[in-house]
PDB file of N, CA and C in Angstrom:
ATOM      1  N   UNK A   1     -14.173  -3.978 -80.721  1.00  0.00           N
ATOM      2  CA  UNK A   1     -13.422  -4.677 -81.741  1.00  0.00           C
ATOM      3  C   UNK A   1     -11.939  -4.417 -81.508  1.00  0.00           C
ATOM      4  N   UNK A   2     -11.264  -5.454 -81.554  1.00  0.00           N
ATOM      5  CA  UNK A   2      -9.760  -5.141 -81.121  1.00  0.00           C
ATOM      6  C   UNK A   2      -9.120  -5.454 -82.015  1.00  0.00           C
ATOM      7  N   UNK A   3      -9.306  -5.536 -83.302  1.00  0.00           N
ATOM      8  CA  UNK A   3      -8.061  -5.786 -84.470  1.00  0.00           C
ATOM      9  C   UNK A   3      -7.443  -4.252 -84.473  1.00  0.00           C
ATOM     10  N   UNK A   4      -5.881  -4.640 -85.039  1.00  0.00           N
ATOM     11  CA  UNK A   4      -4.989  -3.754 -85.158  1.00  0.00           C
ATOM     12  C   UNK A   4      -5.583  -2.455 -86.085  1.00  0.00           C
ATOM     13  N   UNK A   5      -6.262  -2.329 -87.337  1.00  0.00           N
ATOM     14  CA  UNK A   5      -6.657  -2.026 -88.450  1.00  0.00           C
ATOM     15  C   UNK A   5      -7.594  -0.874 -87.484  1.00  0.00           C
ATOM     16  N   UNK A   6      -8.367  -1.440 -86.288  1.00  0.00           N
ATOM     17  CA  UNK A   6      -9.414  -0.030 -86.220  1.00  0.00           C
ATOM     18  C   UNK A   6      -8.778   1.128 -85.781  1.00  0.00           C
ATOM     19  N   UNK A   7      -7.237   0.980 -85.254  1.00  0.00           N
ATOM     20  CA  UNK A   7      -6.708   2.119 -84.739  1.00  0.00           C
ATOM     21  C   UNK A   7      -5.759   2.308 -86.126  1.00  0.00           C
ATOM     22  N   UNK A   8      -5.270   1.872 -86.936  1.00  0.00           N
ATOM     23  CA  UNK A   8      -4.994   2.934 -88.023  1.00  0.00           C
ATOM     24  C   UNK A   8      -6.276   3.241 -88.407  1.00  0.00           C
ATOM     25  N   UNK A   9      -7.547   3.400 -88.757  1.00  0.00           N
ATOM     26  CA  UNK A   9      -8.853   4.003 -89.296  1.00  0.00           C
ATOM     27  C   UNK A   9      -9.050   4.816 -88.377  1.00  0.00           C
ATOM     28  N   UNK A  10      -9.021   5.189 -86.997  1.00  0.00           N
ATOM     29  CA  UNK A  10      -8.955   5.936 -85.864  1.00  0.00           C
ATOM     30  C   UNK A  10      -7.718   7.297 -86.253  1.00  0.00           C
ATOM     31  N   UNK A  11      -6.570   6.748 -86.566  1.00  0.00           N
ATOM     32  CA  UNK A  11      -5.334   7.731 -86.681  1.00  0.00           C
ATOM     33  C   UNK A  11      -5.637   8.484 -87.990  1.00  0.00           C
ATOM     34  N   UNK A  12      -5.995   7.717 -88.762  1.00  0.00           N
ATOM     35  CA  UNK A  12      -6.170   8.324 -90.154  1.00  0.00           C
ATOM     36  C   UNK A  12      -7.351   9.057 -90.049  1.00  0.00           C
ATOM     37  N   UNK A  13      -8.444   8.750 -89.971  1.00  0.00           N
ATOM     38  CA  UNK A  13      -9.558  10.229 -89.113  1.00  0.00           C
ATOM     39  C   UNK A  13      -8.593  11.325 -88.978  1.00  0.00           C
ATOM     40  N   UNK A  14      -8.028  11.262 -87.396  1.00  0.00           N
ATOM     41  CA  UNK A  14      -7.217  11.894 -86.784  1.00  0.00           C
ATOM     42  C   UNK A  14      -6.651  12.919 -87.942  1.00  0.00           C
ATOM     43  N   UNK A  15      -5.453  12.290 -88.687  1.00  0.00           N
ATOM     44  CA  UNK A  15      -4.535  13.014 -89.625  1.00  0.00           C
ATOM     45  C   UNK A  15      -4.935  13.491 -90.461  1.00  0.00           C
ATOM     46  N   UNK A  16      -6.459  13.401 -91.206  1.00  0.00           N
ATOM     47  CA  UNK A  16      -6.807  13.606 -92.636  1.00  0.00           C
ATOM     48  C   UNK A  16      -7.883  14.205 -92.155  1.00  0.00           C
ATOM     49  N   UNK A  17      -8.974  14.020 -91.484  1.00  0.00           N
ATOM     50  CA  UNK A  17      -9.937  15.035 -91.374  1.00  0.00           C
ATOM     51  C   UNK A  17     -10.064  16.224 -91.073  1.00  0.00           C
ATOM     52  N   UNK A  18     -10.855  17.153 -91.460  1.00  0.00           N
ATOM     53  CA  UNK A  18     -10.594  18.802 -91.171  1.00  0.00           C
ATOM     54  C   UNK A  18     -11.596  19.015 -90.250  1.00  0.00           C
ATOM     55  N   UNK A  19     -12.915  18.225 -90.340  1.00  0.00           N
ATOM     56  CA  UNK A  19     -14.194  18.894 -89.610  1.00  0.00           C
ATOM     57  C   UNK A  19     -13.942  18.329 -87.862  1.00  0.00           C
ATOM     58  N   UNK A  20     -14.097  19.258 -87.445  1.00  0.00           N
ATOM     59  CA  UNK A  20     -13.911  19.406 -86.135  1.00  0.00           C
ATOM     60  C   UNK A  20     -14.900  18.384 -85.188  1.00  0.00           C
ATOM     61  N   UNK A  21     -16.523  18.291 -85.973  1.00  0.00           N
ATOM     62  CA  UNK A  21     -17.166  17.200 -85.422  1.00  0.00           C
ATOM     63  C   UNK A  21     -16.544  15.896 -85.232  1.00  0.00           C
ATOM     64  N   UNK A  22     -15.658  15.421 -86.713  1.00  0.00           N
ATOM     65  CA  UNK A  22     -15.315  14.172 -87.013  1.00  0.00           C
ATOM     66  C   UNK A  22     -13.951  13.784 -86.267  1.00  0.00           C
ATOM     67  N   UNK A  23     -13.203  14.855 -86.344  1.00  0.00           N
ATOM     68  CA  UNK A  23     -12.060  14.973 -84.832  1.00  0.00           C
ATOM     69  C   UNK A  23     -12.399  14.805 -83.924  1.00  0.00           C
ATOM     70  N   UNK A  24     -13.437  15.495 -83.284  1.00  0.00           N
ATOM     71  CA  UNK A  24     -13.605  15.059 -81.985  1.00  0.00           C
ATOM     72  C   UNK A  24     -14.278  13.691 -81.652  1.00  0.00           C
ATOM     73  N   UNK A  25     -14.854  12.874 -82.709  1.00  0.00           N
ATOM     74  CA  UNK A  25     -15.740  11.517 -82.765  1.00  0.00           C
ATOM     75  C   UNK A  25     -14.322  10.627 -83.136  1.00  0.00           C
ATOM     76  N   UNK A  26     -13.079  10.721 -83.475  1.00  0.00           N
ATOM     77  CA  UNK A  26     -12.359   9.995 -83.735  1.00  0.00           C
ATOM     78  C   UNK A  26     -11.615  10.142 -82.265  1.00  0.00           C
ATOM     79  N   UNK A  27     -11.235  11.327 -81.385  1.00  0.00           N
ATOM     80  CA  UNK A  27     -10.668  11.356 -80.814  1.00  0.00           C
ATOM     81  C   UNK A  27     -11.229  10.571 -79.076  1.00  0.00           C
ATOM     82  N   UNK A  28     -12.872  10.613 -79.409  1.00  0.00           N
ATOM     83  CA  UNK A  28     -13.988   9.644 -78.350  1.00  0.00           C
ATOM     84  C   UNK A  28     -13.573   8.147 -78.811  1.00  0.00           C
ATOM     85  N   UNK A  29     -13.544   7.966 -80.228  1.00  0.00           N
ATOM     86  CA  UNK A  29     -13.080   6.186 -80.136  1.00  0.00           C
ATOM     87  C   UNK A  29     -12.310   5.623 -79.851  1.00  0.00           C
ATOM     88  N   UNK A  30     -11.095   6.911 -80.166  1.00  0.00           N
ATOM     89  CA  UNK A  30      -9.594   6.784 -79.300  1.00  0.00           C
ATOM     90  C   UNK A  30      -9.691   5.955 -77.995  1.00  0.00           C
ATOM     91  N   UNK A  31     -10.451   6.713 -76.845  1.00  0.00           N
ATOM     92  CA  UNK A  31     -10.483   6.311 -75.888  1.00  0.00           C
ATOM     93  C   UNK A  31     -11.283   4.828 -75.278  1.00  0.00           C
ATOM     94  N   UNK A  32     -11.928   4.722 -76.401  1.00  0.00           N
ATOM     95  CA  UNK A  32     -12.445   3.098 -76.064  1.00  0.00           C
ATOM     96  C   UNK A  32     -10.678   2.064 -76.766  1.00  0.00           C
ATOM     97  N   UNK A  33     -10.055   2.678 -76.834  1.00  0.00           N
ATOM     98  CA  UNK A  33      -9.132   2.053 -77.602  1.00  0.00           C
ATOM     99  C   UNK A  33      -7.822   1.684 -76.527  1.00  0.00           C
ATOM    100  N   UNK A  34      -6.720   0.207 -76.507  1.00  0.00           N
ATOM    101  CA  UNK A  34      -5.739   0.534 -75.839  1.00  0.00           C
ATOM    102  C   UNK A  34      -4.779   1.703 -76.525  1.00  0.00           C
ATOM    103  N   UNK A  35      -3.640   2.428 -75.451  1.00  0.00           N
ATOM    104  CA  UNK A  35      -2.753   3.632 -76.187  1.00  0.00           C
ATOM    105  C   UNK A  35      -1.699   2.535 -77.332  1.00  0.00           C
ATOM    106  N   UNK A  36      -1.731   2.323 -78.316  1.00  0.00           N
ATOM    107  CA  UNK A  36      -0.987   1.872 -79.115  1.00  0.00           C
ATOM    108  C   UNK A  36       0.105   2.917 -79.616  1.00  0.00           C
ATOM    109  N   UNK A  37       0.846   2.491 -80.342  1.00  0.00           N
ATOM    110  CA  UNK A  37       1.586   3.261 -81.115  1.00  0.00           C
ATOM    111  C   UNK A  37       1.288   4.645 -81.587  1.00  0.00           C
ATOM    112  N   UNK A  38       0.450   3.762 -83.099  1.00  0.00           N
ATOM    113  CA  UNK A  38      -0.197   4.386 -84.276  1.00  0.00           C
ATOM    114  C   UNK A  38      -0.889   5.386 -83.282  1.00  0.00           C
ATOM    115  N   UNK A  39      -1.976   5.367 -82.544  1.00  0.00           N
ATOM    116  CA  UNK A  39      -3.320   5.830 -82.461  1.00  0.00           C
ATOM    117  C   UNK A  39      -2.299   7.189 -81.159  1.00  0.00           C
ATOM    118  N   UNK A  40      -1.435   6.716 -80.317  1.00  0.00           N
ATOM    119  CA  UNK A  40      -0.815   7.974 -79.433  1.00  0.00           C
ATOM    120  C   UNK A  40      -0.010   8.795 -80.708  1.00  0.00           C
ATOM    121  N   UNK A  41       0.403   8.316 -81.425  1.00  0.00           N
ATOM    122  CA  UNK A  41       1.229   9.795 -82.983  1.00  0.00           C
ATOM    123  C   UNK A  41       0.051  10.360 -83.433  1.00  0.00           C
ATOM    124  N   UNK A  42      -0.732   9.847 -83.620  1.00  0.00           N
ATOM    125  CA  UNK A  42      -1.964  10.840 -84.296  1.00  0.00           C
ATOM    126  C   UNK A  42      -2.517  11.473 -83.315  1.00  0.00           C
ATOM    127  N   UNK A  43      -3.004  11.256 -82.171  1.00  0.00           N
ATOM    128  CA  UNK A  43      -3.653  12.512 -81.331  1.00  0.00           C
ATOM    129  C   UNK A  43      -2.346  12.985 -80.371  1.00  0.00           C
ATOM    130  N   UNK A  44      -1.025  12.843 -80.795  1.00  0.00           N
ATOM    131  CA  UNK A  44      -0.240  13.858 -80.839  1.00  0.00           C
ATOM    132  C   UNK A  44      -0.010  15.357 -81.916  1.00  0.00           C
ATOM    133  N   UNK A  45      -0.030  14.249 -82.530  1.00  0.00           N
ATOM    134  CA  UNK A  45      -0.111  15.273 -84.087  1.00  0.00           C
ATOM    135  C   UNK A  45      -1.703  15.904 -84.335  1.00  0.00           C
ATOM    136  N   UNK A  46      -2.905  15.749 -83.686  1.00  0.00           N
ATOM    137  CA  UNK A  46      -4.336  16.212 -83.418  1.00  0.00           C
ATOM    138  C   UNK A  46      -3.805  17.467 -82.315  1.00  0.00           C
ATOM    139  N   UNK A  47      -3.398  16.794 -81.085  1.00  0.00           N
ATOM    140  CA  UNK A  47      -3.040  18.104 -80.241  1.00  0.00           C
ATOM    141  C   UNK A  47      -2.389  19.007 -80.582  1.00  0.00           C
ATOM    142  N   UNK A  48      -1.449  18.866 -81.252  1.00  0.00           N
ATOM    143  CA  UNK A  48      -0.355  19.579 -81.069  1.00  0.00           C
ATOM    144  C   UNK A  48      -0.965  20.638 -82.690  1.00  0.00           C
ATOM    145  N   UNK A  49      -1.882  20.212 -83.514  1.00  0.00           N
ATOM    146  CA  UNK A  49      -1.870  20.537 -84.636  1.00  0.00           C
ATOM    147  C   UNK A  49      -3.150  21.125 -85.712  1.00  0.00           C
ATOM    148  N   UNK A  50      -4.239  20.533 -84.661  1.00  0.00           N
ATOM    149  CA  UNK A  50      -5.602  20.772 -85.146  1.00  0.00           C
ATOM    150  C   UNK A  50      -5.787  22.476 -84.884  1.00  0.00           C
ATOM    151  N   UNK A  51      -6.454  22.979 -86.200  1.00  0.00           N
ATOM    152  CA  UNK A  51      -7.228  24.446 -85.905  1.00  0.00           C
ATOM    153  C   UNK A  51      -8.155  24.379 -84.345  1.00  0.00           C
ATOM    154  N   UNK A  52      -9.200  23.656 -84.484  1.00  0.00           N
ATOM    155  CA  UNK A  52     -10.007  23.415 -83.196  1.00  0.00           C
ATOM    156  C   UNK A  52      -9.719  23.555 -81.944  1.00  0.00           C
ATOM    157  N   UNK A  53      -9.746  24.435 -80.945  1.00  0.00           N
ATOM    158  CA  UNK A  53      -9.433  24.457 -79.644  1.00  0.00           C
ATOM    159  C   UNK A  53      -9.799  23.125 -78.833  1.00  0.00           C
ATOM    160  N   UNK A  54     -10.954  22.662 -79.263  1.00  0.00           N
ATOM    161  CA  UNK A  54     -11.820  21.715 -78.820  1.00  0.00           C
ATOM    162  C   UNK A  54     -11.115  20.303 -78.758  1.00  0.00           C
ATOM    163  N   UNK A  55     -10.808  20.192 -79.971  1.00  0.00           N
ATOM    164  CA  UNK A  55     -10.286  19.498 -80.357  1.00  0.00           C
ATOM    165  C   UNK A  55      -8.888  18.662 -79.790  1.00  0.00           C
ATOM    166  N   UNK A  56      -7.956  20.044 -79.858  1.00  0.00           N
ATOM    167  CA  UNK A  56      -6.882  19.883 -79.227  1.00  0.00           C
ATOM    168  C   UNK A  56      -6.746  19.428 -77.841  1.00  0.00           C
ATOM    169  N   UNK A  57      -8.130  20.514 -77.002  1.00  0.00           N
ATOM    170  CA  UNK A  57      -7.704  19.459 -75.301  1.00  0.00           C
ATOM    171  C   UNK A  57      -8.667  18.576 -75.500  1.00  0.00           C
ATOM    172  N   UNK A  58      -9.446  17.929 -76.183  1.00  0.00           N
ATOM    173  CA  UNK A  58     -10.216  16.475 -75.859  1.00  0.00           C
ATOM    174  C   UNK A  58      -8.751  15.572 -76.186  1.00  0.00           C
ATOM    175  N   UNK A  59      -8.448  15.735 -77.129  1.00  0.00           N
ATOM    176  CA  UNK A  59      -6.748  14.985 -77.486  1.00  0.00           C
ATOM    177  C   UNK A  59      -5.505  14.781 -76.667  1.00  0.00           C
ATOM    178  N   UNK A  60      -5.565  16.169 -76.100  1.00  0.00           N
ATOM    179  CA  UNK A  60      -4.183  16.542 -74.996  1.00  0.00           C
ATOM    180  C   UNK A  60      -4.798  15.656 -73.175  1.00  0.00           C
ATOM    181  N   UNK A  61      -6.281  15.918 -73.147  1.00  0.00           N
ATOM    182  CA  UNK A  61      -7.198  15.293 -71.886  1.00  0.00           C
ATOM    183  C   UNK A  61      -6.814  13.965 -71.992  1.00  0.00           C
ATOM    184  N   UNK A  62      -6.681  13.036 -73.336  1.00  0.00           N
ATOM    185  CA  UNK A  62      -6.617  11.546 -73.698  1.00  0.00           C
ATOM    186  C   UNK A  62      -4.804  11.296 -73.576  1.00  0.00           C
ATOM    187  N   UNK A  63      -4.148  12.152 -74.151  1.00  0.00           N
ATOM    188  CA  UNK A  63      -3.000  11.951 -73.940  1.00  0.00           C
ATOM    189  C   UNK A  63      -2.561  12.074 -72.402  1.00  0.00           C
ATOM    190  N   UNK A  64      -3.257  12.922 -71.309  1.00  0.00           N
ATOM    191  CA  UNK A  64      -2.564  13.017 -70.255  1.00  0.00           C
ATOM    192  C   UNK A  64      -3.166  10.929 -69.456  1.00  0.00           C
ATOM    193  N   UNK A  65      -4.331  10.735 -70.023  1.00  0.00           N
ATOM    194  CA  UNK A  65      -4.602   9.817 -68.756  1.00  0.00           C
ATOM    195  C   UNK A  65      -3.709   8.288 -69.762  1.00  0.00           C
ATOM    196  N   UNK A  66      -3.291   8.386 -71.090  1.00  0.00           N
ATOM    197  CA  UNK A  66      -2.135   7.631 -71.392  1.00  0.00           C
ATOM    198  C   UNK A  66      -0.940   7.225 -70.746  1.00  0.00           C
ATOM    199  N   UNK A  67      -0.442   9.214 -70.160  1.00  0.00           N
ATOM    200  CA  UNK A  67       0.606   9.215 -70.000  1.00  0.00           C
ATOM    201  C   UNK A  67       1.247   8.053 -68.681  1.00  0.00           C
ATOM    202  N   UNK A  68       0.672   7.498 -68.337  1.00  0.00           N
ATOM    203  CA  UNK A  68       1.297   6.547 -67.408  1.00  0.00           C
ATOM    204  C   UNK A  68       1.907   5.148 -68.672  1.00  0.00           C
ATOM    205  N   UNK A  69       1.287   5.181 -69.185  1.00  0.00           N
ATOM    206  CA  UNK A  69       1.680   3.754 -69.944  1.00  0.00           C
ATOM    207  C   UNK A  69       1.738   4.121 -71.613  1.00  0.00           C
ATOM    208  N   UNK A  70       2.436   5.277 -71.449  1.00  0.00           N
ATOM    209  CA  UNK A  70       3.038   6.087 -72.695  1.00  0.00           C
ATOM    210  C   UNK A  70       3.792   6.809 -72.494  1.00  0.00           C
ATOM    211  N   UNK A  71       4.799   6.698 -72.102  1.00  0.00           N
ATOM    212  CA  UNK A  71       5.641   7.760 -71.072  1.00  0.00           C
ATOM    213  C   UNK A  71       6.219   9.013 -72.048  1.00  0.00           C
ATOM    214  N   UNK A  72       6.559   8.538 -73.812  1.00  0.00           N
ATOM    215  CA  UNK A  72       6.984   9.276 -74.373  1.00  0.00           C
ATOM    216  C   UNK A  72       6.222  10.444 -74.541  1.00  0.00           C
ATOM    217  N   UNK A  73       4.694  10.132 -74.208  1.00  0.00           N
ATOM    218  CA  UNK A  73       3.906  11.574 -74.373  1.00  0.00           C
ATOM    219  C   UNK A  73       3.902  12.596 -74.086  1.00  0.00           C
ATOM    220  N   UNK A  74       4.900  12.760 -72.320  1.00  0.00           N
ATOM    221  CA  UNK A  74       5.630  13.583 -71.862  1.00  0.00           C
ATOM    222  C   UNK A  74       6.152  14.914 -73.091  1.00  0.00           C
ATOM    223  N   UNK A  75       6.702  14.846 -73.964  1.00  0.00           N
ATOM    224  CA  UNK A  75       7.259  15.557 -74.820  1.00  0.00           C
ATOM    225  C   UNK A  75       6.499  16.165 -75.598  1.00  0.00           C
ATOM    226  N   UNK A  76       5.105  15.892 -75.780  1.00  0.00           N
ATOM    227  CA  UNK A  76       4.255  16.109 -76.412  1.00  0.00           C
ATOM    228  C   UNK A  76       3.650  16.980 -75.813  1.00  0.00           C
ATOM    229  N   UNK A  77       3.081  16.959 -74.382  1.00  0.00           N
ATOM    230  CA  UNK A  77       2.574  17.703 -73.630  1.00  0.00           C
ATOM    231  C   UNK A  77       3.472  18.648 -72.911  1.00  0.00           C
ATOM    232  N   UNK A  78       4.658  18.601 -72.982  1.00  0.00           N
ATOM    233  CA  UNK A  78       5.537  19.772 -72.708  1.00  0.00           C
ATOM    234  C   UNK A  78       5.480  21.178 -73.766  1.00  0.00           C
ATOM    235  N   UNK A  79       5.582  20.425 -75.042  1.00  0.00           N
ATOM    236  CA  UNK A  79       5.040  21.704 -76.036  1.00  0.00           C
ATOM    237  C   UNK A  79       3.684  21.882 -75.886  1.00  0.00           C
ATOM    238  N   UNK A  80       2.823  21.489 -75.400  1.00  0.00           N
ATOM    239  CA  UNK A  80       1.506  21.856 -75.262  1.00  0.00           C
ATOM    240  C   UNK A  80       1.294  23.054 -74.096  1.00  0.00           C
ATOM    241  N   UNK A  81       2.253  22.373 -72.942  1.00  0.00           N
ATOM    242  CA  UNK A  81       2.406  23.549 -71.784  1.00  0.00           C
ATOM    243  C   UNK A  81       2.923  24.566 -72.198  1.00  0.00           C
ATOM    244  N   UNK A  82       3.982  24.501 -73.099  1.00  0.00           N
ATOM    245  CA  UNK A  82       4.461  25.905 -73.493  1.00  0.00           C
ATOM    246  C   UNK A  82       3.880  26.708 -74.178  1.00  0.00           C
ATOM    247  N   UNK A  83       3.466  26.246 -75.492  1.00  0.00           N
ATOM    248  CA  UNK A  83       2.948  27.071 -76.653  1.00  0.00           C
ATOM    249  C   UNK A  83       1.476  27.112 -77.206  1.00  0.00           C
ATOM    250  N   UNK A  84       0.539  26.528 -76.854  1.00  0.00           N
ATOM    251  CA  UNK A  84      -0.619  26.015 -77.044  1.00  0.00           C
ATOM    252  C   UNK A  84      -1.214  27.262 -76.830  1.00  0.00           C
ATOM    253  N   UNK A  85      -2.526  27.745 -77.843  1.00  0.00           N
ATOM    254  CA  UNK A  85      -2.681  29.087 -77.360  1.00  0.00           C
ATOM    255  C   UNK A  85      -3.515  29.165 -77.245  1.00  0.00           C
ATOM    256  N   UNK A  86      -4.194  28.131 -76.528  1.00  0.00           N
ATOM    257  CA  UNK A  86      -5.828  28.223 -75.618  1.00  0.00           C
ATOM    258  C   UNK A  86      -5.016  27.984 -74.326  1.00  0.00           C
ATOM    259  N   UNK A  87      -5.448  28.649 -73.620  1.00  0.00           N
ATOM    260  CA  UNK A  87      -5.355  28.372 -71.777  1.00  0.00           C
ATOM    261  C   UNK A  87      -5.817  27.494 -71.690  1.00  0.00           C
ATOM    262  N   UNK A  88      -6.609  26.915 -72.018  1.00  0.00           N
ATOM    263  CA  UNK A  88      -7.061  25.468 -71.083  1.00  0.00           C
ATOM    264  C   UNK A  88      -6.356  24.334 -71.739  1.00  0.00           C
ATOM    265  N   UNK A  89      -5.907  24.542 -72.737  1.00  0.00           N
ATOM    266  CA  UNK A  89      -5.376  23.290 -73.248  1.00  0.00           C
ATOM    267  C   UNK A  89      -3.296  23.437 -72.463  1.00  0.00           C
ATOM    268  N   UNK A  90      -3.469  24.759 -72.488  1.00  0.00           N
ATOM    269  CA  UNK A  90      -2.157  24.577 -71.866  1.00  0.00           C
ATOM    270  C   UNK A  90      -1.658  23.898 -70.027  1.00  0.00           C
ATOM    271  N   UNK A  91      -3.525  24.991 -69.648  1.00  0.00           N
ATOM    272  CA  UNK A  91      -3.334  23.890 -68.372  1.00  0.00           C
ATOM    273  C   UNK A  91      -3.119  23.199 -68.012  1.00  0.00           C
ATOM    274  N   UNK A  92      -4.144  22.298 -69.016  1.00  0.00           N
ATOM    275  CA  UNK A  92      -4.717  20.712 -68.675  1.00  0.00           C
ATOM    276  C   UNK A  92      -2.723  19.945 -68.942  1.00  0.00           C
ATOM    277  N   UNK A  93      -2.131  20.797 -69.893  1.00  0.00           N
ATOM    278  CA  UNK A  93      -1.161  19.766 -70.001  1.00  0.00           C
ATOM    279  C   UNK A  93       0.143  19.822 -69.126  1.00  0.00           C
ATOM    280  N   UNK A  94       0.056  21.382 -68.752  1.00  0.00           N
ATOM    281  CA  UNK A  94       0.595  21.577 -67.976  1.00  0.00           C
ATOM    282  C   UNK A  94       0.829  21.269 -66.225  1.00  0.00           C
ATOM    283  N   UNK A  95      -0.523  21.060 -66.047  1.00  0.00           N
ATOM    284  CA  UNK A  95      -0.578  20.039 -64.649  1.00  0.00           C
ATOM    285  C   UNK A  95      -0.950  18.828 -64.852  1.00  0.00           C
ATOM    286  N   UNK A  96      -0.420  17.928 -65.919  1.00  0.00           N
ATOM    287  CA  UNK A  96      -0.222  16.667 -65.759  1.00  0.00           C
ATOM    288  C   UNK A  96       1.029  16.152 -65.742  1.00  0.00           C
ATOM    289  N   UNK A  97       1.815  17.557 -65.653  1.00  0.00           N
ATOM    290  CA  UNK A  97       3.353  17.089 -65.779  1.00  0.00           C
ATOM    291  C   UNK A  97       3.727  17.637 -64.557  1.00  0.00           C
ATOM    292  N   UNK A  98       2.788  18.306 -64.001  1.00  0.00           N
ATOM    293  CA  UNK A  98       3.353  18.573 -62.086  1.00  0.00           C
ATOM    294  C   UNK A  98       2.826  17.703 -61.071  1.00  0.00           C
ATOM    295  N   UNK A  99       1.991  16.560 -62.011  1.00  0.00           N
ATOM    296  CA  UNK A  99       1.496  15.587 -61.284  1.00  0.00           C
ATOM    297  C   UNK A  99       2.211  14.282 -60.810  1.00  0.00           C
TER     298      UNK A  99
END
């Protein structure tokens, strides 16, 4: 379905849900989704912001294969390389910016 409306219902998941199942099922529809606006601020604000480790690199994983045709995400995943305090989520974001 490609109306505008399923990726704000996608972002809003994203921003308002707490359970970590339902994050990570919003952050899988993400990816059937093009990177729009709306839907790259919310699994910025998911990465950069969710309790869930899990969470954060399924989000930061979606933001790196964006980053070609989202260029601003760059900034997003720079604080992820720095401060992120799972190792793998810092990896993952960290070698997509030495890529």
């Amino acid at each position: 379905m490609q109306h505008d409306e399923v990726d704000g219902l996608i972002a809003t998941r994203l921003d308002q849900d707490q359970s970590p199942v339902a994050l990570r099922a919003a952050v899988n529809a993400a990816k059937l989704r093009a990177p729009t606006a709306p839907l790259a601020a919310a699994l910025s604000r998911a990465a950069l912001g969710s309790g869930d480790s899990q969470t954060r690199y399924r989000a930061t994983g979606l933001l790196v294969e964006w980053l070609p045709r989202r260029p601003e995400l760059r900034a997003v995943l720079v604080q992820l390389a720095a401060r992120d305090e799972n190792d793998d989520v810092r990896s993952l974001a960290a070698n997509a910016l030495h890529t």
